[in-house]
N, C-alpha and C. Protein backbone atom coordinates (compact mmCIF):
# COMPACT_ATOMS: atom_id res chain seq x y z
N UNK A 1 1.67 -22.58 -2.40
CA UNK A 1 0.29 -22.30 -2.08
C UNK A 1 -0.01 -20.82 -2.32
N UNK A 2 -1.46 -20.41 -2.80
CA UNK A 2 -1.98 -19.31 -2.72
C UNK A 2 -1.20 -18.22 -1.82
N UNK A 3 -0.74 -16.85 -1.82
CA UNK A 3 -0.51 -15.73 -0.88
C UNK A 3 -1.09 -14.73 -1.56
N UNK A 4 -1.47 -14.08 -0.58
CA UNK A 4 -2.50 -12.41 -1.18
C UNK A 4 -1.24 -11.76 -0.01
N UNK A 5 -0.86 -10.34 -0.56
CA UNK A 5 -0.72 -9.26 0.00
C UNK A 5 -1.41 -8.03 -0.12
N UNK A 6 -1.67 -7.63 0.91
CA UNK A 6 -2.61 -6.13 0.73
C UNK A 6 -1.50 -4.92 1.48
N UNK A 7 -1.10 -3.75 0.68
CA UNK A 7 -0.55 -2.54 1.27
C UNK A 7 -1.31 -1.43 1.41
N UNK A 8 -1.77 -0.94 2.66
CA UNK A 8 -2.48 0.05 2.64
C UNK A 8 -2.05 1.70 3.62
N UNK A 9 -1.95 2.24 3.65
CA UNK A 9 -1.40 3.60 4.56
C UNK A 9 -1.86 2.67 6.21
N UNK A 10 -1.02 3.17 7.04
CA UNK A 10 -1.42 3.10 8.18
C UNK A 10 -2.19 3.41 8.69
N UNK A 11 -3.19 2.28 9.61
CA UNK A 11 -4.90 3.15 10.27
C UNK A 11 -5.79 2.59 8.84
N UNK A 12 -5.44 2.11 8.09
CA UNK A 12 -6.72 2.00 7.41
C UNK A 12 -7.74 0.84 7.94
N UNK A 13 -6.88 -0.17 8.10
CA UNK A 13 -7.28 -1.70 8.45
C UNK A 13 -7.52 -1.69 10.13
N UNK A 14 -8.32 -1.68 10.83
CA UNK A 14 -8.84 -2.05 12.49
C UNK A 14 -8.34 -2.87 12.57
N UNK A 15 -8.30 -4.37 12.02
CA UNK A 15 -7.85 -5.75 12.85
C UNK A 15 -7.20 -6.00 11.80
N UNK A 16 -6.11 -5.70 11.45
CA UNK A 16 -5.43 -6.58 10.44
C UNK A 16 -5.32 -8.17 10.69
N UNK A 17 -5.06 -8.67 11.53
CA UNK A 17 -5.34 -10.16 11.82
C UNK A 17 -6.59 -10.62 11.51
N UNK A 18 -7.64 -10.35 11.71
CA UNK A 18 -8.92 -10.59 11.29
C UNK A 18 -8.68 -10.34 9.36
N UNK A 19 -8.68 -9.32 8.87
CA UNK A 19 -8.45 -9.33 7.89
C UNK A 19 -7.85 -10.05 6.75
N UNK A 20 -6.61 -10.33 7.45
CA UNK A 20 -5.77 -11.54 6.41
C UNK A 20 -6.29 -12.96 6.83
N UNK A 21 -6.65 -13.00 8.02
CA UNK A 21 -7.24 -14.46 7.92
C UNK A 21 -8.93 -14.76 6.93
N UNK A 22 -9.58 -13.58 6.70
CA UNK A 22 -10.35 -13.91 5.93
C UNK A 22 -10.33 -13.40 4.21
N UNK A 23 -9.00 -13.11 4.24
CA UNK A 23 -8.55 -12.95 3.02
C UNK A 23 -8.14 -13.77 2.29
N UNK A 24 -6.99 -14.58 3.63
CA UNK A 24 -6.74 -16.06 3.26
C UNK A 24 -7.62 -17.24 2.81
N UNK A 25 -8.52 -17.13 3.43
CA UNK A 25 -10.12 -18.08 3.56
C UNK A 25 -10.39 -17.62 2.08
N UNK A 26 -11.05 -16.41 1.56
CA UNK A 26 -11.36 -16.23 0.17
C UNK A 26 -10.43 -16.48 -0.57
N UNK A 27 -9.50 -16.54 -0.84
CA UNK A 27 -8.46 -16.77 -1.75
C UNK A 27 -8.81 -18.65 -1.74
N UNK A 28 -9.09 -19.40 -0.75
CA UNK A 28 -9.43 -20.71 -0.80
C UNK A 28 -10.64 -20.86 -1.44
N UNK A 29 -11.37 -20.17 -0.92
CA UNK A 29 -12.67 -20.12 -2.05
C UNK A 29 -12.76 -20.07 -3.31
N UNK A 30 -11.67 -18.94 -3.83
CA UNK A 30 -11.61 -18.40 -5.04
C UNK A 30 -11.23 -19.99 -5.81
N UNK A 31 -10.22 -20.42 -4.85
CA UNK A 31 -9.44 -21.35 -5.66
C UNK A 31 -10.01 -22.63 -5.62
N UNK A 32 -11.04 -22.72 -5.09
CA UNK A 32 -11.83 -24.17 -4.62
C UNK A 32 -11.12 -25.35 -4.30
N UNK A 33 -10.25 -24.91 -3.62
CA UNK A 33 -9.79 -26.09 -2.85
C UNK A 33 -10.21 -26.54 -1.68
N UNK A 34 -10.39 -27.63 -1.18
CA UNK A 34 -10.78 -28.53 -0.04
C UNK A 34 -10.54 -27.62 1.16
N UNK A 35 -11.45 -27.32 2.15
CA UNK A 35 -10.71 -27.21 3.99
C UNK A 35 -10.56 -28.12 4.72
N UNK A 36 -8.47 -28.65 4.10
CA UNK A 36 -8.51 -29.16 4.65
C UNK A 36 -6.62 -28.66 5.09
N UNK A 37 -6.26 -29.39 6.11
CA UNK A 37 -5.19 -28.71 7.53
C UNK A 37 -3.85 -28.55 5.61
N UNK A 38 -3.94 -28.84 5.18
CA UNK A 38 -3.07 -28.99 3.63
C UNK A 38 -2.74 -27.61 3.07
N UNK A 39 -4.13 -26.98 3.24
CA UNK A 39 -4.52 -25.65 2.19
C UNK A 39 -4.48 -24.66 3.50
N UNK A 40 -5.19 -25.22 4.46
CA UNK A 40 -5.37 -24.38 5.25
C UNK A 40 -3.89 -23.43 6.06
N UNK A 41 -3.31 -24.37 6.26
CA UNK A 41 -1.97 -24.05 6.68
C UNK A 41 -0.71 -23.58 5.79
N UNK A 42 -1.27 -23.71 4.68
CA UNK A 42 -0.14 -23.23 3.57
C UNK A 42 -0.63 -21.83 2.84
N UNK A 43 -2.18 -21.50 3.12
CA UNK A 43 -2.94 -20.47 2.60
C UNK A 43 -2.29 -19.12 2.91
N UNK A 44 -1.70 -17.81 2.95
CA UNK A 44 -1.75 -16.96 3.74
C UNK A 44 -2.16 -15.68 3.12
N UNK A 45 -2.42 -14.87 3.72
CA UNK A 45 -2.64 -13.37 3.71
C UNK A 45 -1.67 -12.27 4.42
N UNK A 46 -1.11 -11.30 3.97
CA UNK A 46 -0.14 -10.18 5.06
C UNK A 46 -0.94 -8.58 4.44
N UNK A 47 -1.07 -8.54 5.65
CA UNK A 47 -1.52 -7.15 5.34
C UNK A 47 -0.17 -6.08 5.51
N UNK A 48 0.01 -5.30 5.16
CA UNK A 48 1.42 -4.22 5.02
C UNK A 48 0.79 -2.92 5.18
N UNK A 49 1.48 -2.54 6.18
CA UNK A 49 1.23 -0.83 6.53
C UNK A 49 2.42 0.03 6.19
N UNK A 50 1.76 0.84 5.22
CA UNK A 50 2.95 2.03 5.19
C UNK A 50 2.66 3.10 5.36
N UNK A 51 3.72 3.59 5.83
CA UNK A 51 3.32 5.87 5.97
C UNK A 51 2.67 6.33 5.00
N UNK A 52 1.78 6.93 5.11
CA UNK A 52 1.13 7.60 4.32
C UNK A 52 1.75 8.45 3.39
N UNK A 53 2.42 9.02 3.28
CA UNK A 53 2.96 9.53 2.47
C UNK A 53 4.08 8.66 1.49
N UNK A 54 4.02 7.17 1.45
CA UNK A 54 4.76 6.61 0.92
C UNK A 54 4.03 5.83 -0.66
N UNK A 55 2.45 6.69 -0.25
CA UNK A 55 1.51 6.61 -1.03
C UNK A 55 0.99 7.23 -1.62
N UNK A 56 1.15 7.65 -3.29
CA UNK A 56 0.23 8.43 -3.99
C UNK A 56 0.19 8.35 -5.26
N UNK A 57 -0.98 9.08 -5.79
CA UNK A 57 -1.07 9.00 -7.48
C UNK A 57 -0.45 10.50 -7.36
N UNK A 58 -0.77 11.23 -9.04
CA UNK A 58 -0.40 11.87 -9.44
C UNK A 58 -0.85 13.37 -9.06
N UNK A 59 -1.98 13.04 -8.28
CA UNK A 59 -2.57 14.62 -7.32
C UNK A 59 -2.24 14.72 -6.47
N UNK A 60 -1.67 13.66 -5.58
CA UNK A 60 -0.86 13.27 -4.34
C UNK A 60 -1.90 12.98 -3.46
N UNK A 61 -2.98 11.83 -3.94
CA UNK A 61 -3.93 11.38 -2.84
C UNK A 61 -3.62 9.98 -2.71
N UNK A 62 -3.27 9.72 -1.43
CA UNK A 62 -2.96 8.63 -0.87
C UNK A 62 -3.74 7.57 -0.30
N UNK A 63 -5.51 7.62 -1.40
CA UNK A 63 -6.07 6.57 -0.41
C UNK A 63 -6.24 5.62 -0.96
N UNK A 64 -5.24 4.57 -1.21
CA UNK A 64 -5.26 3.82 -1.75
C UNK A 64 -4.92 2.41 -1.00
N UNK A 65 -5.55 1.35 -1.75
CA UNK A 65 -5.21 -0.04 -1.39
C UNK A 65 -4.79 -0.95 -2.36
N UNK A 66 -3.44 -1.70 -2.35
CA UNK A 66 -2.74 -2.48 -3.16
C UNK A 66 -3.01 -3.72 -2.73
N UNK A 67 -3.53 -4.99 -3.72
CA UNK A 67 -4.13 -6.22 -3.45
C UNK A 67 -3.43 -6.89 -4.45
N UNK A 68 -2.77 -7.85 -3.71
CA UNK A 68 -1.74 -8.47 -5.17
C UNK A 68 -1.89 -9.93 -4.26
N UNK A 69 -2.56 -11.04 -5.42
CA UNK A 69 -2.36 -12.78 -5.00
C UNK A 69 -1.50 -12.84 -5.85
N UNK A 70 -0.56 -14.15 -5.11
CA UNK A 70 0.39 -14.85 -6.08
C UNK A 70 -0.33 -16.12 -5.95
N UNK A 71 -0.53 -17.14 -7.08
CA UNK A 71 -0.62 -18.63 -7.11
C UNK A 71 0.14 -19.17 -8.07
N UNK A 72 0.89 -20.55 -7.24
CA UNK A 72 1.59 -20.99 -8.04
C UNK A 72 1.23 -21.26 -9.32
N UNK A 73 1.98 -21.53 -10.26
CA UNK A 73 1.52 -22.26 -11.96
C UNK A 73 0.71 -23.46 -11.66
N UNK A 74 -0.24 -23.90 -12.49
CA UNK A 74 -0.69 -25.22 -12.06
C UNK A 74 -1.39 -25.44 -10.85
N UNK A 75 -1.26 -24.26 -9.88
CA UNK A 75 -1.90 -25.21 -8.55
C UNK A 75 -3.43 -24.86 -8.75
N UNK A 76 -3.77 -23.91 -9.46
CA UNK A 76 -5.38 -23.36 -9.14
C UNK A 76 -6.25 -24.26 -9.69
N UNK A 77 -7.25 -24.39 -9.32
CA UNK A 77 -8.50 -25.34 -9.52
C UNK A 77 -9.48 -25.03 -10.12
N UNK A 78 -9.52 -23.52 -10.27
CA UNK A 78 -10.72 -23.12 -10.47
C UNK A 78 -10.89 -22.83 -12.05
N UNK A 79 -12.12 -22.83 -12.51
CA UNK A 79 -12.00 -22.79 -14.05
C UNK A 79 -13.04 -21.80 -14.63
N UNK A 80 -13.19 -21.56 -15.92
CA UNK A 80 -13.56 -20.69 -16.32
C UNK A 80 -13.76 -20.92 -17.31
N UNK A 81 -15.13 -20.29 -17.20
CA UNK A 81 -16.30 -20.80 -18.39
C UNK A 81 -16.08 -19.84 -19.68
């Protein structure tokens, strides 16, 4: 099933629980699959906190957010025109 991970410095995200659960939810959207206990329960989201300083480009600014879905081969639904 669908997984999104998001890595962001620590303190960026207020409710990370709130967050991945409606990250999870869009990623169902994205993928137009049914709500149903199938998708729903196999859907997930993790949000990841790291030290700030474990983050930077090449000026050394660290405000960044990493958003990476995995979906299996074959499972996505959604199509494209």
């Amino acid at each position: 099933m669908p997984m999104m991970d998001v890595y962001a410095a620590e303190g960026t995200f207020a409710s990370k629980h709130d967050l991945a659960q409606q990250l999870a939810a869009a990623v169902m959207r994205w993928e137009q699959v049914p709500p149903i206990p199938l998708f729903e329960n196999n859907t997930a989201a993790f949000v990841h906190d790291l030290p700030g300083e474990a983050i930077s480009n090449v000026a050394g600014d660290s405000s960044y957010v990493r958003v990476q879905v995995l979906t299996p081969a074959g499972c996505s639904t959604a199509t494209s025109s």
